[in-house]
PDB file of N, CA and C in Angstrom:
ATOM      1  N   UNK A   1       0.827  -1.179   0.000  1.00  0.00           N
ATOM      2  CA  UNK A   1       0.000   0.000   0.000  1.00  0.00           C
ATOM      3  C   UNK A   1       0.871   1.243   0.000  1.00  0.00           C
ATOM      4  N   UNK A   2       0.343   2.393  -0.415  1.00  0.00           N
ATOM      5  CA  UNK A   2       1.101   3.441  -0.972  1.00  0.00           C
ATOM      6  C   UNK A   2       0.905   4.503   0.451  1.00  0.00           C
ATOM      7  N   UNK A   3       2.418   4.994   0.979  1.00  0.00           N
ATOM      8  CA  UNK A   3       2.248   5.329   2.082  1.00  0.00           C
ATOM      9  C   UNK A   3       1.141   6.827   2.315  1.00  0.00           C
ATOM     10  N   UNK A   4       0.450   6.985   3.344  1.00  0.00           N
ATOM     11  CA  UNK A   4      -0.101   8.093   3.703  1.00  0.00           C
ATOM     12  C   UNK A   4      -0.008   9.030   4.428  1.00  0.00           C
ATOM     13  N   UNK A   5       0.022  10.551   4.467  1.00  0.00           N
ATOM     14  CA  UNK A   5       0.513  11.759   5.187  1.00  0.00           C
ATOM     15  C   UNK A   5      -0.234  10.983   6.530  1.00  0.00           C
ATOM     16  N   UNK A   6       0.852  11.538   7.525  1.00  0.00           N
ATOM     17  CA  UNK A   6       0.718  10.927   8.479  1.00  0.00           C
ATOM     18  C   UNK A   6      -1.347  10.699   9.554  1.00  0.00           C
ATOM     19  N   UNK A   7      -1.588  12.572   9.126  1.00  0.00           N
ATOM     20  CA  UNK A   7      -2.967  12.858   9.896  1.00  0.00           C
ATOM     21  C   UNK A   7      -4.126  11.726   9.626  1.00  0.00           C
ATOM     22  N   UNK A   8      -3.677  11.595   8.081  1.00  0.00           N
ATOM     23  CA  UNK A   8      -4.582  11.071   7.098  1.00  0.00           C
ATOM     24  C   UNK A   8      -5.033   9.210   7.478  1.00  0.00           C
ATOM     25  N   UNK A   9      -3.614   8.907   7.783  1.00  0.00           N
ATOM     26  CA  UNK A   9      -2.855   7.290   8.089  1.00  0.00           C
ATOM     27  C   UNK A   9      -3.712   7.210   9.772  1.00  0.00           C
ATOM     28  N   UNK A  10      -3.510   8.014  10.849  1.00  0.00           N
ATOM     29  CA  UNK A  10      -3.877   7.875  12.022  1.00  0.00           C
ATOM     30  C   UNK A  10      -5.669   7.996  11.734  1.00  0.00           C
ATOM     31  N   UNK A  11      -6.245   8.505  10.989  1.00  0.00           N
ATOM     32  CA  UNK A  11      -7.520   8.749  10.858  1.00  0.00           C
ATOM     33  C   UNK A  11      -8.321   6.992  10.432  1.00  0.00           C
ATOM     34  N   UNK A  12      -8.001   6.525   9.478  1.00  0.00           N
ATOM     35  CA  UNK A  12      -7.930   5.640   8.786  1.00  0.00           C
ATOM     36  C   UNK A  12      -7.384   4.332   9.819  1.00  0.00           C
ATOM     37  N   UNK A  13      -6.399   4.454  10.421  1.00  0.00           N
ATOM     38  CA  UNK A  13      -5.786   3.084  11.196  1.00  0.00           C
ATOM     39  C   UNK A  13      -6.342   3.354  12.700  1.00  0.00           C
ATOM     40  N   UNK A  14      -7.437   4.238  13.087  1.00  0.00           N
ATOM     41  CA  UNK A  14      -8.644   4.088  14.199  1.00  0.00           C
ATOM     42  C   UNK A  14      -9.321   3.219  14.245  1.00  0.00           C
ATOM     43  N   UNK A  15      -9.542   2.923  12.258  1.00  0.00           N
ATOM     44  CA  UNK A  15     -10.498   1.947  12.238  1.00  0.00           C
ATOM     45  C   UNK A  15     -10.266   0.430  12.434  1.00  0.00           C
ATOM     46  N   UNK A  16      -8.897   0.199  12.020  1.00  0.00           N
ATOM     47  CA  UNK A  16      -8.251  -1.405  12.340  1.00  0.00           C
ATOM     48  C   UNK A  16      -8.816  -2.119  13.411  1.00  0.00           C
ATOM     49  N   UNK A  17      -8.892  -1.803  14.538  1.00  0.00           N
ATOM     50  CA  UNK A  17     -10.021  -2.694  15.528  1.00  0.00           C
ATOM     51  C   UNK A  17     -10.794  -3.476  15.178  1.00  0.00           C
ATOM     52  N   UNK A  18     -11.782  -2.922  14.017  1.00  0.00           N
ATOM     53  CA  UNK A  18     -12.841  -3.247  13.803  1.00  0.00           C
ATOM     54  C   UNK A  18     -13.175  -4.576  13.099  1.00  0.00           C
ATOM     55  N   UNK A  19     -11.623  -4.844  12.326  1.00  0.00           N
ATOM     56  CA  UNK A  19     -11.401  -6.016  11.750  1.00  0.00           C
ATOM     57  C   UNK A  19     -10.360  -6.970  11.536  1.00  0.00           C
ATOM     58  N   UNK A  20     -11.013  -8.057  11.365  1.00  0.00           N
ATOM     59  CA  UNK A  20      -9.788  -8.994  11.595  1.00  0.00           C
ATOM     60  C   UNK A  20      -8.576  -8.822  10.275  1.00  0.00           C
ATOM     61  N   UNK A  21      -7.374  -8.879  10.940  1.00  0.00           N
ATOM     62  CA  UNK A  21      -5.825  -9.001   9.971  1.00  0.00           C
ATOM     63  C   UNK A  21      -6.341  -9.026   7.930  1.00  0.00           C
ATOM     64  N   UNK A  22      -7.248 -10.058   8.155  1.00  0.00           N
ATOM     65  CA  UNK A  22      -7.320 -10.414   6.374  1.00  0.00           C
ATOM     66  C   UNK A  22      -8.308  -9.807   5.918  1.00  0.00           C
ATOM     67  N   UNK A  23      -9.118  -9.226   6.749  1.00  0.00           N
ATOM     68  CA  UNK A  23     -10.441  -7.924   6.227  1.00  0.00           C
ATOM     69  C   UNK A  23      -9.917  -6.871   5.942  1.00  0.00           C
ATOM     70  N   UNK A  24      -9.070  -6.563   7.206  1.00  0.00           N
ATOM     71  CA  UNK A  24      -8.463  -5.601   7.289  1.00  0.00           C
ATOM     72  C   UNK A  24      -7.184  -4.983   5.988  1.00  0.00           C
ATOM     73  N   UNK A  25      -6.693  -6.077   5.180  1.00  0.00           N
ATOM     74  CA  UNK A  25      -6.024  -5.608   4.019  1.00  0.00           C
ATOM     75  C   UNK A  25      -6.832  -5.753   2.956  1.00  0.00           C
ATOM     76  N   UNK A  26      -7.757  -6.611   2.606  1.00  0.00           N
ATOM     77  CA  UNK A  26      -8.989  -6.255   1.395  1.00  0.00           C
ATOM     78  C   UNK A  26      -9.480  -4.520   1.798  1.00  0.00           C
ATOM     79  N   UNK A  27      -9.491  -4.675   3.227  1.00  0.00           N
ATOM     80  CA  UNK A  27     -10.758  -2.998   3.438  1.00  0.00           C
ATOM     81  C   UNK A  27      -9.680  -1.651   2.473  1.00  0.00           C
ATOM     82  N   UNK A  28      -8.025  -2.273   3.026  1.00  0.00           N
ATOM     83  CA  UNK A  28      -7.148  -0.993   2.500  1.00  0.00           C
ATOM     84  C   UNK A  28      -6.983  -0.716   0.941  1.00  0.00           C
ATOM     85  N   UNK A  29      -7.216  -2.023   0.372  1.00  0.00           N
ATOM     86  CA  UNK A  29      -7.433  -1.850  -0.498  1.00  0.00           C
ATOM     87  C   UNK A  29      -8.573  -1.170  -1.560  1.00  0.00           C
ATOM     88  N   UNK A  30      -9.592  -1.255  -0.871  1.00  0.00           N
ATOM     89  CA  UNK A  30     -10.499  -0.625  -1.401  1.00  0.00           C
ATOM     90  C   UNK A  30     -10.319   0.803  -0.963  1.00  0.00           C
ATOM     91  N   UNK A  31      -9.817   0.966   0.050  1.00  0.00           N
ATOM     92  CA  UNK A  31      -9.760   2.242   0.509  1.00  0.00           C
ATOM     93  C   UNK A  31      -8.758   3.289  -0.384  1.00  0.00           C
ATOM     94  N   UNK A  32      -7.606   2.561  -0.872  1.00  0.00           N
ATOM     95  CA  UNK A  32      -7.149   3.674  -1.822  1.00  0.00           C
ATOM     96  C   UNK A  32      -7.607   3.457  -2.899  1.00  0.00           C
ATOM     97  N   UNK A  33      -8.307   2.333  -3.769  1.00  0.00           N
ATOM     98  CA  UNK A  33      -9.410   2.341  -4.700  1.00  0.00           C
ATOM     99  C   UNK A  33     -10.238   3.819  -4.812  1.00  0.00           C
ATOM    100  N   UNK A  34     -10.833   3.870  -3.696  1.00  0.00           N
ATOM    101  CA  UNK A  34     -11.671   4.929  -3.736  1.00  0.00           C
ATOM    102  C   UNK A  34     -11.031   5.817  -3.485  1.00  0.00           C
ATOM    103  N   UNK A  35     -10.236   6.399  -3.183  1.00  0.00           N
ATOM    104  CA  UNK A  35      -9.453   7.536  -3.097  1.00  0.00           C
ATOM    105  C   UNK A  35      -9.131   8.106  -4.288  1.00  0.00           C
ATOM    106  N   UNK A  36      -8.753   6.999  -5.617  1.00  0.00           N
ATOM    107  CA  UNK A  36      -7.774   7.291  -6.360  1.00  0.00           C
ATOM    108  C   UNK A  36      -9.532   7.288  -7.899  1.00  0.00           C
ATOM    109  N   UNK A  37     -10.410   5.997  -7.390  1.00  0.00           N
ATOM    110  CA  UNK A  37     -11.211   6.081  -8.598  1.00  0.00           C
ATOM    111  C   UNK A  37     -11.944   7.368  -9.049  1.00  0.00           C
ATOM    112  N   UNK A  38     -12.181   7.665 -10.306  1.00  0.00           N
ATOM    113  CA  UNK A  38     -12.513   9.030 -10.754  1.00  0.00           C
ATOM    114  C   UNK A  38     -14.048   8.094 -11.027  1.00  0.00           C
ATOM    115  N   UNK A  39     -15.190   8.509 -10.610  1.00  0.00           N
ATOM    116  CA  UNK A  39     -16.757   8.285 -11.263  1.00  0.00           C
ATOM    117  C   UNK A  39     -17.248   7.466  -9.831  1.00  0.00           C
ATOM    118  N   UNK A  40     -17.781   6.925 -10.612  1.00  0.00           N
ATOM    119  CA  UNK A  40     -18.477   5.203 -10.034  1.00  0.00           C
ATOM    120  C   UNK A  40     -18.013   4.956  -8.960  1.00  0.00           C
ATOM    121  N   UNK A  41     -17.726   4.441  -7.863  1.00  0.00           N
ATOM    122  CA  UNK A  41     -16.997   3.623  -7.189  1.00  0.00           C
ATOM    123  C   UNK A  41     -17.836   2.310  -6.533  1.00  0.00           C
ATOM    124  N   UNK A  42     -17.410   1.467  -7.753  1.00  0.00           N
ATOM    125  CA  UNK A  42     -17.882  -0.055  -7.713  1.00  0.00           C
ATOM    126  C   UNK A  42     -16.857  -0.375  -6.561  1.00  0.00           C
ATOM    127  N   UNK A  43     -17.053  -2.040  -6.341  1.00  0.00           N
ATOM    128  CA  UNK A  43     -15.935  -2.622  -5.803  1.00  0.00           C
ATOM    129  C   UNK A  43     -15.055  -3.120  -7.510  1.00  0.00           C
ATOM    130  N   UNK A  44     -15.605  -3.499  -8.566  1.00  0.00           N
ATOM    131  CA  UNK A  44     -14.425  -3.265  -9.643  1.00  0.00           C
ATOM    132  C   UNK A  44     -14.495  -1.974 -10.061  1.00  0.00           C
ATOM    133  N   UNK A  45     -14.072  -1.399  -9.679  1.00  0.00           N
ATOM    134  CA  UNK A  45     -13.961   0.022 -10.307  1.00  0.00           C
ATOM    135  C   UNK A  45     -12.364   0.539  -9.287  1.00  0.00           C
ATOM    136  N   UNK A  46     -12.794   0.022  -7.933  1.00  0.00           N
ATOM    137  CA  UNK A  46     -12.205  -0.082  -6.562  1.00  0.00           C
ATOM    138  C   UNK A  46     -10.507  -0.918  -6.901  1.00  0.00           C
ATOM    139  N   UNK A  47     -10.985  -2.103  -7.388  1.00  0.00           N
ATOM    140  CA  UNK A  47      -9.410  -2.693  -7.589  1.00  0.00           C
ATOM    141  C   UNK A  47      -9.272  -2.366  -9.245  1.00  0.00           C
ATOM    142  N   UNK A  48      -9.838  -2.128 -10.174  1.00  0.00           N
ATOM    143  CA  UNK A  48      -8.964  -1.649 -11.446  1.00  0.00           C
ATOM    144  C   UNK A  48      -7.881  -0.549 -10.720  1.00  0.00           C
ATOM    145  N   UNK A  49      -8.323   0.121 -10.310  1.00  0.00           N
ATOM    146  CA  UNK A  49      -7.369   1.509 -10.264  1.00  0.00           C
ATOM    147  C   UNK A  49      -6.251   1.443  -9.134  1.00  0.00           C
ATOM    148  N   UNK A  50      -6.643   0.142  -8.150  1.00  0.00           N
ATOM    149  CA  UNK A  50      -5.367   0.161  -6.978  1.00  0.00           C
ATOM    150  C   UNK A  50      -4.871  -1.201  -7.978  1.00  0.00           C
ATOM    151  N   UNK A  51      -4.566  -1.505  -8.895  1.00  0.00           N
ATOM    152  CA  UNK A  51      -3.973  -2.459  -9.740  1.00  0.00           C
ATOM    153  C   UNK A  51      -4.474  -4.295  -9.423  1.00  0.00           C
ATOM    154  N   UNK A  52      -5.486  -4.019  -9.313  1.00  0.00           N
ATOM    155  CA  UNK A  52      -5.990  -5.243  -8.325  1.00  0.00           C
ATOM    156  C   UNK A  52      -6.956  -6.085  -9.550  1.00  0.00           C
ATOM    157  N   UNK A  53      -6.997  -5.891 -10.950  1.00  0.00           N
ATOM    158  CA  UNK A  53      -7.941  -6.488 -11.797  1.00  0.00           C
ATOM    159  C   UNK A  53      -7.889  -7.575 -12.286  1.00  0.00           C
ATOM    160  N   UNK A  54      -6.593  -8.442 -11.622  1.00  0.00           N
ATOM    161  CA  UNK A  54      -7.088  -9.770 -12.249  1.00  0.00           C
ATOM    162  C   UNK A  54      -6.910 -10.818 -11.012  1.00  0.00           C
ATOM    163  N   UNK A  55      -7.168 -10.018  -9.724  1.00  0.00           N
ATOM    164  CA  UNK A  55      -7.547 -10.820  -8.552  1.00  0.00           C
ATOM    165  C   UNK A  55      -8.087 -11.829  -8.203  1.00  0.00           C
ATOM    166  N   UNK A  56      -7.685 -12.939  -8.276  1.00  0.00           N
ATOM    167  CA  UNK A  56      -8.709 -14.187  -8.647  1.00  0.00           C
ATOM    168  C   UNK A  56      -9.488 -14.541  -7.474  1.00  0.00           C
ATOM    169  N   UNK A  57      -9.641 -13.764  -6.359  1.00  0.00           N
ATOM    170  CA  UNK A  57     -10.742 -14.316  -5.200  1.00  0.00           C
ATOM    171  C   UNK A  57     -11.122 -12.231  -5.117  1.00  0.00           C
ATOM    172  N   UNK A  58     -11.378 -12.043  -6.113  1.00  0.00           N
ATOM    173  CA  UNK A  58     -12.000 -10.577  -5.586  1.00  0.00           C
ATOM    174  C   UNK A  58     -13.617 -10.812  -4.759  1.00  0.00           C
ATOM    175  N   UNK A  59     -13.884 -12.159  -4.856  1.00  0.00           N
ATOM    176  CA  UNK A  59     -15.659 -11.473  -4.069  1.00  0.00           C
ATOM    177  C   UNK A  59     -14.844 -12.068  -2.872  1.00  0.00           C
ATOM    178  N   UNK A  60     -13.466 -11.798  -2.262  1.00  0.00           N
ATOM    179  CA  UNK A  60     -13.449 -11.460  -0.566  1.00  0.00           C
ATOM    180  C   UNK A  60     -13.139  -9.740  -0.929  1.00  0.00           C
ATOM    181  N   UNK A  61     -13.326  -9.061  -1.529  1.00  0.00           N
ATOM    182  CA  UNK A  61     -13.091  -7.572  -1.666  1.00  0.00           C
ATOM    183  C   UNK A  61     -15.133  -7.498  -1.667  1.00  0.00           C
ATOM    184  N   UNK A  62     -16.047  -7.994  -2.123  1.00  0.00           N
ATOM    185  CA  UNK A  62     -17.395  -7.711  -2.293  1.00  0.00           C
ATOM    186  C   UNK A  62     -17.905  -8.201  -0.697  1.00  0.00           C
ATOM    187  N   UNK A  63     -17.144  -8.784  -0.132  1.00  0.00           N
ATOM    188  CA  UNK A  63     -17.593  -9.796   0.928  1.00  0.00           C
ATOM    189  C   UNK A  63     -17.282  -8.557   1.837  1.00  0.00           C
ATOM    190  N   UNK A  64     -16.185  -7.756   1.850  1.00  0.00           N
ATOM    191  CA  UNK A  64     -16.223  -6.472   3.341  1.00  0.00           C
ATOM    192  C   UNK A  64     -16.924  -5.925   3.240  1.00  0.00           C
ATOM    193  N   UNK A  65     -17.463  -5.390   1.772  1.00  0.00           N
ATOM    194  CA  UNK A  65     -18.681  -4.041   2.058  1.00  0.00           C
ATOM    195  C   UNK A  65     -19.869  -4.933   2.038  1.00  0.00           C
ATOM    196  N   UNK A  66     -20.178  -6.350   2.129  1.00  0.00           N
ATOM    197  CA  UNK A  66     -21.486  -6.804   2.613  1.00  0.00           C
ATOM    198  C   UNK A  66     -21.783  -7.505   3.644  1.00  0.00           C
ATOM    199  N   UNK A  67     -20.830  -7.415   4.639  1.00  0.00           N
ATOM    200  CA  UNK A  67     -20.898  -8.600   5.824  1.00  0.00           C
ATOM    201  C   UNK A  67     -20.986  -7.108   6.780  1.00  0.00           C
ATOM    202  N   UNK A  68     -21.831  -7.473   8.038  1.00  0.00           N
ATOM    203  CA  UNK A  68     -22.081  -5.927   8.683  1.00  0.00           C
ATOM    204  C   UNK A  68     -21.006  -6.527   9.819  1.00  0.00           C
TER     205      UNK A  68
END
């Protein structure tokens, strides 16, 4: 993952608690997905742009934003 100004990084790594180790790097990933995607923000829209498009288990990337 592509490092973050520090305010930005402490804002963002509040949330780590919330999930376990292997959620927790699918979630970052989507997270600079959306940072970086211009339109839409699918979950593929999410890993085209963090270089993530030929991910061969991407529905554990569909599985964080649908498990509460």
């Amino acid at each position: 993952m592509p490092d973050l100004p520090a305010r930005f990084a402490a804002i963002i790594l509040a949330f780590a608690p919330l999930f376990c180790l292997r959620t927790w790097r699918h979630a970052e990933v989507l997270r600079v997905g959306a940072i970086l995607a211009p339109g839409k923000h699918t979950v593929t829209s999410l890993l085209r742009i963090s270089g993530h498009r030929r991910e061969p288990h991407f529905i554990n990337y569909h599985r964080v934003l649908n498990r509460a």
